[in-house]
Protein backbone atom coordinates (compact mmCIF):
# COMPACT_ATOMS: atom_id res chain seq x y z
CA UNK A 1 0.00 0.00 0.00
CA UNK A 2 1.60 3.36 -1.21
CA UNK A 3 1.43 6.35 1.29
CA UNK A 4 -1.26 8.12 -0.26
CA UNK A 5 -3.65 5.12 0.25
CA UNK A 6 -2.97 4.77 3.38
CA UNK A 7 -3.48 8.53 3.83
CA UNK A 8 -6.78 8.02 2.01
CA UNK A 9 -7.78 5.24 4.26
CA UNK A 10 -7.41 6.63 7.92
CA UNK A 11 -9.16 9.83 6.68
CA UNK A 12 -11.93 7.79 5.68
CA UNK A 13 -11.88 6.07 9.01
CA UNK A 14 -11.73 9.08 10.88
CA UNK A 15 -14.50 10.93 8.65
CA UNK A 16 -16.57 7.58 9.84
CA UNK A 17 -15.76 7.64 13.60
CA UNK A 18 -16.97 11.80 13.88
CA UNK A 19 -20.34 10.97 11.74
CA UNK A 20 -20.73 8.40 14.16
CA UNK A 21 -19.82 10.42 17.14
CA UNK A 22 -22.02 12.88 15.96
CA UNK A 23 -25.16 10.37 15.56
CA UNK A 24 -24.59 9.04 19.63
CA UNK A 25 -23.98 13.34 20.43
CA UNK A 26 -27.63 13.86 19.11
CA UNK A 27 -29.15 11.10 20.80
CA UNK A 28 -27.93 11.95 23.80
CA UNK A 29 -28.79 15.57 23.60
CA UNK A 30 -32.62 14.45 22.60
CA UNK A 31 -32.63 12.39 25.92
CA UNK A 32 -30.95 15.12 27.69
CA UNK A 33 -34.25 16.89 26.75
CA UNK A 34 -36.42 13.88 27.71
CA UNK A 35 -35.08 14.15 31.21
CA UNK A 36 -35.34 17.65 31.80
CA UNK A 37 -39.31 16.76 31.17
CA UNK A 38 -39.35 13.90 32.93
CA UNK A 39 -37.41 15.87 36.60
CA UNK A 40 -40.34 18.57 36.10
CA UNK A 41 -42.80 16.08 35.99
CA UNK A 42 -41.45 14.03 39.21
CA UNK A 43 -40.78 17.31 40.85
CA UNK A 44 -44.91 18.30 40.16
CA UNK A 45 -45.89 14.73 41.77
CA UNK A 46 -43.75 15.35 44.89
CA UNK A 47 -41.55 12.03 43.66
CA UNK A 48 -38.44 14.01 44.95
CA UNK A 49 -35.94 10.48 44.86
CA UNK A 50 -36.94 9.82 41.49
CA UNK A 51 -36.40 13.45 40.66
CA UNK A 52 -32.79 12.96 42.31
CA UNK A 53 -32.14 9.69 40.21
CA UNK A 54 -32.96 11.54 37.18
CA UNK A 55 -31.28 14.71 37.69
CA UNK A 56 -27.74 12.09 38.64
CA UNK A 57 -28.69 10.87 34.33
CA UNK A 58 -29.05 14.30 33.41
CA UNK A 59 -25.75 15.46 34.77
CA UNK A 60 -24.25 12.48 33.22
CA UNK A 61 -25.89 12.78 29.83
CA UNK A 62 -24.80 16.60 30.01
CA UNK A 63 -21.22 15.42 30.41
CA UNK A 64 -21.18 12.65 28.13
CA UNK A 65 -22.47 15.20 25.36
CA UNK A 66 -19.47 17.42 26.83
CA UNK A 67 -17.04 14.94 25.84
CA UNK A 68 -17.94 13.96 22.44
CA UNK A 69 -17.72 17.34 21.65
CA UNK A 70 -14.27 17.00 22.84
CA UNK A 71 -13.79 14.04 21.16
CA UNK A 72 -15.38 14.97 18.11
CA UNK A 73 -12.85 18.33 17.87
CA UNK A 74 -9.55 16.14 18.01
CA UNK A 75 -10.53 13.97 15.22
CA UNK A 76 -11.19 16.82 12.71
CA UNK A 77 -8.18 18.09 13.88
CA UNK A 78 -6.52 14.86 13.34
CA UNK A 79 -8.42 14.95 9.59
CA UNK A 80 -7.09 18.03 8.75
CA UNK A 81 -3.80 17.34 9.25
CA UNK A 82 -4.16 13.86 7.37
CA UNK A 83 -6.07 16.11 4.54
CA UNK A 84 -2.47 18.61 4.87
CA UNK A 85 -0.68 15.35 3.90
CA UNK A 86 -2.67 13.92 1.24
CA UNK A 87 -2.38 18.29 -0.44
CA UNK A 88 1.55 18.07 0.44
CA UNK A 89 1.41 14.57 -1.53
CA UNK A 90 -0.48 15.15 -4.14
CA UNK A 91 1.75 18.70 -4.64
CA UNK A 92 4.97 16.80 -4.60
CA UNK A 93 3.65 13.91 -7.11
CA UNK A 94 2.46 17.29 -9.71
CA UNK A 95 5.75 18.79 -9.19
CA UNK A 96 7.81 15.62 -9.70
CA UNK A 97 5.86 15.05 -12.72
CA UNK A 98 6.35 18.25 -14.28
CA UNK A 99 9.90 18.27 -13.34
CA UNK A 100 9.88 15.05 -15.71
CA UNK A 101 8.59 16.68 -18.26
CA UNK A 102 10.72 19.49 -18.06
CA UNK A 103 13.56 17.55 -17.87
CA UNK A 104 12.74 15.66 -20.86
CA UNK A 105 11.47 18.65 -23.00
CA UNK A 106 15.20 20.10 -21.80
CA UNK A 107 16.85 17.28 -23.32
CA UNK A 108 14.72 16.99 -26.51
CA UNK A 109 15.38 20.44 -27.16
CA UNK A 110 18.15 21.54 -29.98
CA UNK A 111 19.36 25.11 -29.55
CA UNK A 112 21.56 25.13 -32.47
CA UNK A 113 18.87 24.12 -34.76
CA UNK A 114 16.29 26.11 -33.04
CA UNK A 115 19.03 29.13 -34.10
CA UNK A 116 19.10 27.88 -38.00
CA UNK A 117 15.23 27.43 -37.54
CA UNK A 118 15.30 31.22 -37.00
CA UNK A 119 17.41 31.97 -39.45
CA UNK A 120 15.81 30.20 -42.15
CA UNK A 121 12.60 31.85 -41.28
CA UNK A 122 14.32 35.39 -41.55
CA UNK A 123 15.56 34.95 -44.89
CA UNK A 124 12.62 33.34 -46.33
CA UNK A 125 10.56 36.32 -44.89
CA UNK A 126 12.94 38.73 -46.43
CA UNK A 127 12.64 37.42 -49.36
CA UNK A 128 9.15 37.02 -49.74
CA UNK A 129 8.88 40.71 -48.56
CA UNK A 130 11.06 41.50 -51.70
CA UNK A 131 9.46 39.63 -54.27
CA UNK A 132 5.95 41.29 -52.62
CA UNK A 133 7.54 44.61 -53.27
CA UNK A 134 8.64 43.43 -56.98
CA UNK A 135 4.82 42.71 -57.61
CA UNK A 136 3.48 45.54 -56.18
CA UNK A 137 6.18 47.32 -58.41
CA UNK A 138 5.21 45.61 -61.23
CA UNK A 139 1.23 45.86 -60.92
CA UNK A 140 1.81 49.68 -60.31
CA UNK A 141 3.67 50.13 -63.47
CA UNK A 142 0.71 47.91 -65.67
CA UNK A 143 -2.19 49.99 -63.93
CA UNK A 144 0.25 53.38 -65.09
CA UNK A 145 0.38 52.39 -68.25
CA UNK A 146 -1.68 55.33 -70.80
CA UNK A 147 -1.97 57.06 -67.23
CA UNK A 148 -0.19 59.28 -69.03
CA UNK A 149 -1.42 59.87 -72.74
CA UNK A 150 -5.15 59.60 -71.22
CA UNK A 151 -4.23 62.57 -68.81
CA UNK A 152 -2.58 64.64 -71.93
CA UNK A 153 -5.62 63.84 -73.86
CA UNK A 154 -8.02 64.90 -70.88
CA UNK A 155 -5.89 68.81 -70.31
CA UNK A 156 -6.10 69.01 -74.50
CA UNK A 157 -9.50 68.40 -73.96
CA UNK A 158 -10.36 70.92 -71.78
CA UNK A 159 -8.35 73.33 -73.27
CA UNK A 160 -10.08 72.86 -76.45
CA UNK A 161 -13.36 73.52 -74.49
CA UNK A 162 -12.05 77.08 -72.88
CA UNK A 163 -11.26 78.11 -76.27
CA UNK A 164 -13.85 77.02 -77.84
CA UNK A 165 -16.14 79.25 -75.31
CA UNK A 166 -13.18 82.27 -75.58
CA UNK A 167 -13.61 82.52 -79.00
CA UNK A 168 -17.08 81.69 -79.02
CA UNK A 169 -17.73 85.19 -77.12
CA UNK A 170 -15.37 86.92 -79.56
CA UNK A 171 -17.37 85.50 -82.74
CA UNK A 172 -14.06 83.76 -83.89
CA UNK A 173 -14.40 79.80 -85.03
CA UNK A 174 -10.24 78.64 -83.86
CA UNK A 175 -9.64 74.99 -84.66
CA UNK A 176 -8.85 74.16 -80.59
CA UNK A 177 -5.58 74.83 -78.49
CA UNK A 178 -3.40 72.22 -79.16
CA UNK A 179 -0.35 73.71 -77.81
CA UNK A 180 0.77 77.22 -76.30
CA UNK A 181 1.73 78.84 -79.60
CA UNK A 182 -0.55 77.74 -82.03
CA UNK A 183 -2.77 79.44 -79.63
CA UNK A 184 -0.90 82.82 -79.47
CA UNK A 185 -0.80 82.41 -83.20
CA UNK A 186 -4.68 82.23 -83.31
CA UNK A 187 -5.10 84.75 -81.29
CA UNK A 188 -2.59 87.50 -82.67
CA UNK A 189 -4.61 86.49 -86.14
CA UNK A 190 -7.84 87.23 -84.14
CA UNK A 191 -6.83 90.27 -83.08
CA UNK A 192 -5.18 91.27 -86.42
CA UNK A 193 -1.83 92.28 -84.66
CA UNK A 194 1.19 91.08 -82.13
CA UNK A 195 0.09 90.04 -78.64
CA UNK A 196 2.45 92.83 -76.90
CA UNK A 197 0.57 95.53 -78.74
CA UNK A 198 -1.84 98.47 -76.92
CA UNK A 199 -5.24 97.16 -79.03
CA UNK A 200 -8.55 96.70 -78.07
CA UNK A 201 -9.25 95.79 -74.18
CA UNK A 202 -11.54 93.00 -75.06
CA UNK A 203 -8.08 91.19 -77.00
CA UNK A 204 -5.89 92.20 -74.03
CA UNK A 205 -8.67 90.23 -72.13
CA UNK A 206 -8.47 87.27 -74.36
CA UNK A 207 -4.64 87.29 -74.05
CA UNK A 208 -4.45 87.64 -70.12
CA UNK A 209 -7.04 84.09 -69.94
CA UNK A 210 -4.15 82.49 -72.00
CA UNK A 211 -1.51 83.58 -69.89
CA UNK A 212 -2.98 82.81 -67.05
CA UNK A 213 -3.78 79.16 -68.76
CA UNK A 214 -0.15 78.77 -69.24
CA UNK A 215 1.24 79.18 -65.63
């Protein structure tokens, strides 16, 4: 029998002896109360020696009670110790266990090629992080491409538009702004002179919207 069942046993013993102890403490307290009755009955009937007699098992039963009280206190004292042992036990068994474990997880355990583990994992990382960066590189320049021409297309566009509405007010018909002096040629035709000159203040009008399109 290992120590912990024998540990196991005397508690249960002990656990038996104070329900027990308890089951003979309540009997005697109910005839403790049975007494009492009976002494105040003897004492009402003038039956003073049997009132004596009775009052002698009173005393005693009062006593008894007394001391299985007592009795009952040292064996849950003795329990809890005995339930102290079976925690210490059962506390030494888990650590010795783990300690195993440890021990064994210890041994099983290779630091160099934990290290070239790491190591590995870095560069692969790395260079998945660079070839991520090549694609991203690479998707950026396809979605670019005509970004360009689309946008030059777009400005000619508009410009087209403004002049169309500039000459529009002027009662001119221009072909459309397709660069900066094509349009001061247009316009010094309009105008029927240089683009520096003193002329009419509607065609230095005209020429100050182009500058200003130009910056």
């Amino acid at each position: 029998m290992t120590p912990a069942e024998r540990l196991r046993k005397n508690q249960r013993m002990i656990d038996k002896a104070i329900r027990e102890l308890d089951q003979v403490r309540v009997k005697l307290e109910k005839q403790e109360k049975t007494l009492v009755g009976q002494i105040k009955q003897s004492a009402q009937k003038g039956q003073m020696g049997a009132a004596k007699i009775q009052a002698k098992d009173l005393v005693r039963t009062r006593r008894y009670v007394e001391k299985f009280y007592g009795m009952r206190s040292q064996l849950q004292k003795i329990s809890l110790r005995l339930q102290t042992h079976r925690t210490n036990e059962q506390m030494m068994q888990a650590m010795k266990g783990a300690t195993v474990a440890l021990g064994s997880m210890n041994r099983s355990m290779n630091l160099p090629a934990l290290q070239r583990i790491a190591m590995e994992f870095e560069r692969e990382t790395a260079i998945m992080d660079e070839r991520q960066e090549m694609m991203d590189d690479a998707i950026d320049d396809a979605m670019d491409v005509g970004i360009e021409e689309e946008g030059d297309e777009v400005v000619e566009q508009v410009l087209e538009e403004i002049g169309v509405d500039l000459n529009q007010a002027f009662g001119e018909t221009p072909t459309g702004l397709q660069t900066e002096k094509v349009a001061e040629g247009r316009v010094a035709q309009a105008i029927g002179g240089p683009s520096g000159g003193g002329g009419d203040p509607g065609d230095d009008d005209l020429q100050a919207r182009l500058d200003s399109l130009r910056k």
